[in-house]
N, C-alpha and C. Protein backbone atom coordinates (compact mmCIF):
# COMPACT_ATOMS: atom_id res chain seq x y z
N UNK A 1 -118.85 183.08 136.36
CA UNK A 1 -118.01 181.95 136.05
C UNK A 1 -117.62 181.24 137.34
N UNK A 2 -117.25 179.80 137.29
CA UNK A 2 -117.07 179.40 138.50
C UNK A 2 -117.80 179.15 139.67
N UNK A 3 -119.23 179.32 139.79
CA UNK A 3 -120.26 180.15 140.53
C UNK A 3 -120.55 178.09 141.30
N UNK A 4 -119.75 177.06 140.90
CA UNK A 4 -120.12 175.96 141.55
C UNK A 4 -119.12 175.71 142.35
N UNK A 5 -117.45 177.04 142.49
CA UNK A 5 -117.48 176.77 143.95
C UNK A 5 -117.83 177.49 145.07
N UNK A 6 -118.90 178.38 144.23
CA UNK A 6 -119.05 179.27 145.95
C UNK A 6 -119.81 177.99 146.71
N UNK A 7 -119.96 178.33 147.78
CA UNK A 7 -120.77 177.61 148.86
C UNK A 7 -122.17 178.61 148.98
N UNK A 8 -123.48 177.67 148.70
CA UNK A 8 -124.64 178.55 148.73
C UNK A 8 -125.05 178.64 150.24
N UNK A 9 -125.67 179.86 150.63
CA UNK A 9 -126.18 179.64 151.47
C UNK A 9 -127.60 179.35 151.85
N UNK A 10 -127.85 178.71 152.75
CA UNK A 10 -129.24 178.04 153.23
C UNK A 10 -130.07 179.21 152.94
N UNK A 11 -131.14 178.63 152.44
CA UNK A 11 -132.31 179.47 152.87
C UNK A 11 -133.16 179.54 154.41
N UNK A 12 -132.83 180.84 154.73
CA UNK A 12 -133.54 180.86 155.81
C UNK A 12 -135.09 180.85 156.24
N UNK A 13 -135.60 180.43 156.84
CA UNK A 13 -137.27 180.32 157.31
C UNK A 13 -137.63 181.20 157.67
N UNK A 14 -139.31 181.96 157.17
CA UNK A 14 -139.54 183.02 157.63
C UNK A 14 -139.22 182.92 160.03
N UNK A 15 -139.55 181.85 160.26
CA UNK A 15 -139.71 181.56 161.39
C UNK A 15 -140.45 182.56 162.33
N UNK A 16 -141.78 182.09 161.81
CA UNK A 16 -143.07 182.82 162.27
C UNK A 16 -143.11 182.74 163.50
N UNK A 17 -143.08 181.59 164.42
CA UNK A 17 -143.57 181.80 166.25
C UNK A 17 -142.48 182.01 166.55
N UNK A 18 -140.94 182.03 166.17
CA UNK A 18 -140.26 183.61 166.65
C UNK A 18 -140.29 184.48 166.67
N UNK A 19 -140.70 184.88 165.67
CA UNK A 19 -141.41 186.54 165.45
C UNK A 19 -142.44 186.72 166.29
N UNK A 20 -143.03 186.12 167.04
CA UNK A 20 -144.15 185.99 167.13
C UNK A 20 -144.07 185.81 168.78
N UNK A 21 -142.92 185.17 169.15
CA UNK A 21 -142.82 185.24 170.30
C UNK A 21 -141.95 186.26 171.34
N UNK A 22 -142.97 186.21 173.00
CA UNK A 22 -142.47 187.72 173.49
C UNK A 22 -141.36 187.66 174.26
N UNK A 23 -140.46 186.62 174.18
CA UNK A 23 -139.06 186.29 174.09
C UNK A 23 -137.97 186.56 173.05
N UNK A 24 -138.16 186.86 172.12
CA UNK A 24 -137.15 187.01 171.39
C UNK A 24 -136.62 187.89 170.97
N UNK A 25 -136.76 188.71 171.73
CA UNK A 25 -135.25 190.05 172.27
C UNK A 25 -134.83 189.51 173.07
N UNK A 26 -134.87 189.08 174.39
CA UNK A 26 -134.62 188.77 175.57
C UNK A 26 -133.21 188.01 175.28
N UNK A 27 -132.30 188.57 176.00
CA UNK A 27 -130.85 187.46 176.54
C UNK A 27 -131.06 186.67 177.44
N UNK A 28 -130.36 185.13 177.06
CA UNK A 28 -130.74 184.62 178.13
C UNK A 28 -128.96 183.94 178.34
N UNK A 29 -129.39 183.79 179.99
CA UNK A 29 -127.51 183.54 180.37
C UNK A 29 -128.37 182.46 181.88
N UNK A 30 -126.74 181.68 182.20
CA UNK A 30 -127.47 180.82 182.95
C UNK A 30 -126.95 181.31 184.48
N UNK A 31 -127.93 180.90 185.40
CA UNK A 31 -127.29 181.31 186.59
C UNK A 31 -126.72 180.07 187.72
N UNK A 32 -126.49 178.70 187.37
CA UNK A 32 -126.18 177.83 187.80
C UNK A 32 -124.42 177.86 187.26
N UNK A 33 -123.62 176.83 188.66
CA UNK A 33 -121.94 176.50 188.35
C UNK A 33 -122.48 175.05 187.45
N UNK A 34 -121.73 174.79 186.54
CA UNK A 34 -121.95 173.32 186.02
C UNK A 34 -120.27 172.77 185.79
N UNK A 35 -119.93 171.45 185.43
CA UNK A 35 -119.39 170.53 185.43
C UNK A 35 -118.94 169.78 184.10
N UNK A 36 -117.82 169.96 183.37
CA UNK A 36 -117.90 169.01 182.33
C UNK A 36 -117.40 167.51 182.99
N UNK A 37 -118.40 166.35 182.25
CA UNK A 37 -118.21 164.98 182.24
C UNK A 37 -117.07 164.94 181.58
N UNK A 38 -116.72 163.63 181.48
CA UNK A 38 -115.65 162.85 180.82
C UNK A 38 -116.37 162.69 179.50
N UNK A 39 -117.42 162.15 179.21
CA UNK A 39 -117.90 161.84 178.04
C UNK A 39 -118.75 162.78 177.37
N UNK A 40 -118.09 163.96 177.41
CA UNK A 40 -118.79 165.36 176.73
C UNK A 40 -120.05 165.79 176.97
N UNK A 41 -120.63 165.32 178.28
CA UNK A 41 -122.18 165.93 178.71
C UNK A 41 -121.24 166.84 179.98
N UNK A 42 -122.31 167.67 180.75
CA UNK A 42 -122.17 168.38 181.77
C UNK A 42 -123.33 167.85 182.76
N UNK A 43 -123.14 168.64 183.68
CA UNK A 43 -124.10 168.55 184.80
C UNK A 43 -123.72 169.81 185.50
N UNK A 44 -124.86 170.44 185.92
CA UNK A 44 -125.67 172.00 186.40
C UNK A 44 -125.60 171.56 187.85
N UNK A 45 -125.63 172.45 188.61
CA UNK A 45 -125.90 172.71 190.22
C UNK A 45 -127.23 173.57 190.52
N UNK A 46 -128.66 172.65 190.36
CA UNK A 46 -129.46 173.90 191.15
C UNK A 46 -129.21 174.83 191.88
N UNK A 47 -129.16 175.95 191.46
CA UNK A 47 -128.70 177.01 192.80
C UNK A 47 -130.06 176.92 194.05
N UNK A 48 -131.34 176.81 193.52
CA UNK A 48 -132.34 176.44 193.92
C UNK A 48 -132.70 175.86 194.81
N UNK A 49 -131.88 174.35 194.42
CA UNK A 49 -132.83 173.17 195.33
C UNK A 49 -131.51 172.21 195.44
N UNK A 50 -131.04 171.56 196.61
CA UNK A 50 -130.14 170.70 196.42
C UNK A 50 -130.68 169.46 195.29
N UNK A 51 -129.99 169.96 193.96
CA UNK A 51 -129.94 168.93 192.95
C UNK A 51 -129.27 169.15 192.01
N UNK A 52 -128.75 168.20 191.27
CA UNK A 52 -127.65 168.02 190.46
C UNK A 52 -128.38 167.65 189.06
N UNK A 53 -128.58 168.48 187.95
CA UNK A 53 -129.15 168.07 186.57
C UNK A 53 -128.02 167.96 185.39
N UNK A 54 -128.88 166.78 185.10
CA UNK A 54 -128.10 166.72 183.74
C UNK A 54 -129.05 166.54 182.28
N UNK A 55 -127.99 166.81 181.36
CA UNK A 55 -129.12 167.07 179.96
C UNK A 55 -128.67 166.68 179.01
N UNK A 56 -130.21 166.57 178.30
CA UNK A 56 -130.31 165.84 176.64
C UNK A 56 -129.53 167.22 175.46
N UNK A 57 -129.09 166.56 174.84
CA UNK A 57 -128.75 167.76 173.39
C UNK A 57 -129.02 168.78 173.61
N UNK A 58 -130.45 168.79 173.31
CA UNK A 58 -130.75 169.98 173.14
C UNK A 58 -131.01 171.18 174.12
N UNK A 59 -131.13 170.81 175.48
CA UNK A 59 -130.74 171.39 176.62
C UNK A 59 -129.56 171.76 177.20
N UNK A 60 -128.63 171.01 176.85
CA UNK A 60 -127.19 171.21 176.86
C UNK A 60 -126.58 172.38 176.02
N UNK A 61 -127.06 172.23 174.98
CA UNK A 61 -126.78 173.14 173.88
C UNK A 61 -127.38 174.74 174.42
N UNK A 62 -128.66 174.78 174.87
CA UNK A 62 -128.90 175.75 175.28
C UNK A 62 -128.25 176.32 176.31
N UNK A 63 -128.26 175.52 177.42
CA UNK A 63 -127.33 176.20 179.07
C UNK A 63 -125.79 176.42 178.46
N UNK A 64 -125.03 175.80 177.65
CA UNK A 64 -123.88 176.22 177.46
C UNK A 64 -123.89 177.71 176.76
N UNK A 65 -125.04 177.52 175.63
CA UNK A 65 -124.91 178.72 175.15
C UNK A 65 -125.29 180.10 175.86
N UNK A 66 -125.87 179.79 177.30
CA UNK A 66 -126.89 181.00 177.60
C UNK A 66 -125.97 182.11 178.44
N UNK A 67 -125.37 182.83 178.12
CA UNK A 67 -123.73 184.03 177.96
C UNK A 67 -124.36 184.84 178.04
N UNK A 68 -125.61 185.41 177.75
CA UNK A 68 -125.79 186.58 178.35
C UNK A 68 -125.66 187.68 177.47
N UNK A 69 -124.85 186.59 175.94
CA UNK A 69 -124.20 187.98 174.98
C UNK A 69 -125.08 187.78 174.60
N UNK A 70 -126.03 187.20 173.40
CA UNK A 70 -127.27 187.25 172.38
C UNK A 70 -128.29 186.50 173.16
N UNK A 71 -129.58 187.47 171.86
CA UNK A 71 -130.79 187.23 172.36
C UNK A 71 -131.37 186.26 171.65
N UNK A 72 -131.88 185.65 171.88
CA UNK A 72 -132.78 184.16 171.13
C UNK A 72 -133.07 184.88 170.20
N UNK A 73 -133.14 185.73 169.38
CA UNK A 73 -133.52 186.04 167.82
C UNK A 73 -132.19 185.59 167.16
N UNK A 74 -131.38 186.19 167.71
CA UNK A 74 -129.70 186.23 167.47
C UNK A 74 -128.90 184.66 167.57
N UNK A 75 -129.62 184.09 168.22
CA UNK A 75 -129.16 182.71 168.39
C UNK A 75 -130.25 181.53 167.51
N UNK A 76 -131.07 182.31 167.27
CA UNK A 76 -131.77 181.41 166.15
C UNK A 76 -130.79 181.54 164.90
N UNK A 77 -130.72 182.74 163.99
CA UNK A 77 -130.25 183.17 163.84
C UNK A 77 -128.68 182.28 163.05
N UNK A 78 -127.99 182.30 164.50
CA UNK A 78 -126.82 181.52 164.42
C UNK A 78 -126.70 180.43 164.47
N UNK A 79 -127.94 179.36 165.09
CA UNK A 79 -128.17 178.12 164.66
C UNK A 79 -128.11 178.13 162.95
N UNK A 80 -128.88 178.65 162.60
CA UNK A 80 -129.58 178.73 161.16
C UNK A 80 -128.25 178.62 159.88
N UNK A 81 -127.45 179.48 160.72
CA UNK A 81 -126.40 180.29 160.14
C UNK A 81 -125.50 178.52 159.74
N UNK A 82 -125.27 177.67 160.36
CA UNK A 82 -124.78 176.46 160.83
C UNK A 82 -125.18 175.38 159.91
N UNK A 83 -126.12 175.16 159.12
CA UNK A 83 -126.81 174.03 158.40
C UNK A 83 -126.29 174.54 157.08
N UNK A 84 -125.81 174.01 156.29
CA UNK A 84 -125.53 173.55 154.96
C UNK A 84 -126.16 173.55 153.60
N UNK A 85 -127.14 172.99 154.21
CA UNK A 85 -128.65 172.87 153.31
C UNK A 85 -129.65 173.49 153.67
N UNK A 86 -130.09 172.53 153.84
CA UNK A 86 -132.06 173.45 154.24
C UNK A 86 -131.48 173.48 156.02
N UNK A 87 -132.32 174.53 156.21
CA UNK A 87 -132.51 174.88 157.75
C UNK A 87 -134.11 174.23 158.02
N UNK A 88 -133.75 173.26 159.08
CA UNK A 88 -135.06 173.27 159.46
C UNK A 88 -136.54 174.06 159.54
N UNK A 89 -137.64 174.00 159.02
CA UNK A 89 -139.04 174.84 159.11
C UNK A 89 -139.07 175.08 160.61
N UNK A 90 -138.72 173.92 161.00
CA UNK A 90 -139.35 174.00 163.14
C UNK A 90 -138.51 174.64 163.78
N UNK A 91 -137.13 174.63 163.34
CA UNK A 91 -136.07 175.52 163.89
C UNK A 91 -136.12 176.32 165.46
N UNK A 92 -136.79 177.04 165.05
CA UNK A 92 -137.28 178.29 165.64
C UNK A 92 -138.29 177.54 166.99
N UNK A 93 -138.96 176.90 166.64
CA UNK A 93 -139.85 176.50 167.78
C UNK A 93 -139.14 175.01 168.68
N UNK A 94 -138.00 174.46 167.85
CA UNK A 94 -137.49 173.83 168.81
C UNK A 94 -136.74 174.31 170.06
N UNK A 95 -135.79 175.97 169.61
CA UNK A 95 -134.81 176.59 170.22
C UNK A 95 -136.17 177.15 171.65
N UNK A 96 -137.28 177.56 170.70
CA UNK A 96 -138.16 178.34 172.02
C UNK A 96 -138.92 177.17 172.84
N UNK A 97 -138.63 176.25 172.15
CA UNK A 97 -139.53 175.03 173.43
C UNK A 97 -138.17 174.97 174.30
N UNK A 98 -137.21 174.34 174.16
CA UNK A 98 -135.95 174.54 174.38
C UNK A 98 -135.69 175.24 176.00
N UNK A 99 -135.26 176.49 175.39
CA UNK A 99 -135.47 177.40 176.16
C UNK A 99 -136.43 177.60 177.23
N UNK A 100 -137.76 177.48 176.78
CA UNK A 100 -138.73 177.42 178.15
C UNK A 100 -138.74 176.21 179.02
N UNK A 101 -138.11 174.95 178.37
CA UNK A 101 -137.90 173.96 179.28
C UNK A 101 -137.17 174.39 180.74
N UNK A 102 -135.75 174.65 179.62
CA UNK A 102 -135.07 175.14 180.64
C UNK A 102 -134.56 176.33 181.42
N UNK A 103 -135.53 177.18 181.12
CA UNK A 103 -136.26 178.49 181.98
C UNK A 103 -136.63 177.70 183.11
N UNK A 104 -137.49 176.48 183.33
CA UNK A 104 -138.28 175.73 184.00
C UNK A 104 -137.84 175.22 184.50
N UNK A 105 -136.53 175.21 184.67
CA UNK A 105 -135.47 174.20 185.83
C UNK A 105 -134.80 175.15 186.73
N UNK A 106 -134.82 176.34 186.26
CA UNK A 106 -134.32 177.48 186.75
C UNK A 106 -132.99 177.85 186.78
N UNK A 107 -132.62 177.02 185.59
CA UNK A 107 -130.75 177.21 185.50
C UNK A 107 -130.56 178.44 184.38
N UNK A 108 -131.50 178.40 183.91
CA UNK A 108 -131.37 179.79 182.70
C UNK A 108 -132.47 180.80 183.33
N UNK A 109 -132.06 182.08 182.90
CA UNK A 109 -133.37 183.46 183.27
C UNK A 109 -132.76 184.47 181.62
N UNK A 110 -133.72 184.95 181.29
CA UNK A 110 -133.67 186.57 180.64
C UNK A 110 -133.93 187.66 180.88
N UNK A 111 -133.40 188.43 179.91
CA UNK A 111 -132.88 189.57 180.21
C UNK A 111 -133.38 190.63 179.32
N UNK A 112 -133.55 191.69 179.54
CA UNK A 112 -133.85 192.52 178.63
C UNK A 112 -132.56 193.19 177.82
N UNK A 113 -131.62 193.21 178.78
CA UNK A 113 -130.64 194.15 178.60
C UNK A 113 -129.37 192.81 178.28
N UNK A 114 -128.13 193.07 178.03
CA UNK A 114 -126.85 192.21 178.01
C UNK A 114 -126.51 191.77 179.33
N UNK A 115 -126.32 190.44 179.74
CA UNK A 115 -125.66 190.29 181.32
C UNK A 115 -124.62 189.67 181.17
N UNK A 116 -123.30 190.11 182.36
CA UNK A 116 -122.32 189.56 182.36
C UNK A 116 -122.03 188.66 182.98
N UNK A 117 -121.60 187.69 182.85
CA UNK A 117 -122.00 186.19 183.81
C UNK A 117 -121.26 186.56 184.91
N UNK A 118 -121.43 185.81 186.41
CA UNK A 118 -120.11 185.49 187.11
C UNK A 118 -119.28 184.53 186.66
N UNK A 119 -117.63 184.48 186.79
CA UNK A 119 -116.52 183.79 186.63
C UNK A 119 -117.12 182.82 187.09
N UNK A 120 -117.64 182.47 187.91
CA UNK A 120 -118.44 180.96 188.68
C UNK A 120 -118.88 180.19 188.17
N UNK A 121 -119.76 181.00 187.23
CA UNK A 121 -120.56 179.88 185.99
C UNK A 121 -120.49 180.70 184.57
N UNK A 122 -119.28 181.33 184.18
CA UNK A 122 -118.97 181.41 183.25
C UNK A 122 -117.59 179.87 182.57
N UNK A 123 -117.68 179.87 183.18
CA UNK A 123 -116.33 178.48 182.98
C UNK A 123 -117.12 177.46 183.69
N UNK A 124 -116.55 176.33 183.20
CA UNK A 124 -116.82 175.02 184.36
C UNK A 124 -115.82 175.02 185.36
N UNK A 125 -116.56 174.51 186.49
CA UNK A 125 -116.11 174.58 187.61
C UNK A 125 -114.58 173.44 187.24
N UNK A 126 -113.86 174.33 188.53
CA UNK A 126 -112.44 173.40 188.32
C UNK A 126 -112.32 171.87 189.43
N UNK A 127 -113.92 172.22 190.60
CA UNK A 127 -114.26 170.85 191.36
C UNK A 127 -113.72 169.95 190.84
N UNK A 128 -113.43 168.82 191.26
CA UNK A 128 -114.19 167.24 190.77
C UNK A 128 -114.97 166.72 191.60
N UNK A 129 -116.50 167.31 191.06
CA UNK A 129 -117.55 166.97 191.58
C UNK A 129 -117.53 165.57 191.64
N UNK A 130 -117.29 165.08 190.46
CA UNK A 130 -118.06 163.55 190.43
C UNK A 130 -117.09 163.13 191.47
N UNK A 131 -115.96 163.51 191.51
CA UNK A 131 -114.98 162.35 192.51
C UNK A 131 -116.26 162.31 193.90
N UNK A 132 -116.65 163.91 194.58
CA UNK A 132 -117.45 164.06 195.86
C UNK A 132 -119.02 163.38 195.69
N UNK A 133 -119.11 163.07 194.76
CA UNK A 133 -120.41 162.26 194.49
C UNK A 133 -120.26 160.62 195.05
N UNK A 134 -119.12 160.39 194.78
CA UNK A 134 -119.06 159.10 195.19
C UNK A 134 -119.23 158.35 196.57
């Protein structure tokens, strides 16, 4: 009885090239200090290379999330967990393109095991970078 107010949940996707991929145990956490903007983007500090990056959505989304606590199965997962309706089919292969992007900038690495961030780049920095940019 009543069964139109539960809230249904999404069906989830088998999400085959996660399964499939040899990342997804792996934690990933970031090893760059970053910066919140004024207008809700950030910007990263190559530890790397003197350079200052900044990012689209879906890169953003990733470096904020990358804590070190869950593993990209676990964070698919919890994307998934998030949609209402249908969960995207590509889901899964957007989070792992995603991710290897920004593996490729070198602000994120994985892990086999859980890592605990440093206080450094666990928070945004308390700088005001942008003021020293100017």
């Amino acid at each position: 009885m009543f069964n139109f107010f539960k809230k249904r949940k999404p069906v989830i996707p088998p999400f085959d090239k996660l399964q499939a991929s040899p990342i997804k145990d792996c934690y990933f956490y970031r090893v760059a200090q970053w910066h919140r903007l004024s207008d809700g983007n950030i910007l990263a500090i190559d530890p790397n290379a003197p350079r200052i990056v900044t990012f689209d959505p879906w890169p953003q989304l990733i470096f904020l999330e990358a804590d070190g606590k869950r593993t990209v199965t676990e964070f698919v997962a919890y994307l998934a967990s998030s949609y209402e309706k249908e969960v995207p089919l590509e889901l899964d292969d957007t989070v792992l393109t995603t991710i290897d992007n920004v593996l490729k900038t070198g602000l994120i690495q994985l892990s086999t095991i859980p890592i605990q961030l440093d206080p450094k780049i666990l928070k945004p920095s308390d700088n005001n970078i942008i003021d020293k940019l100017k």
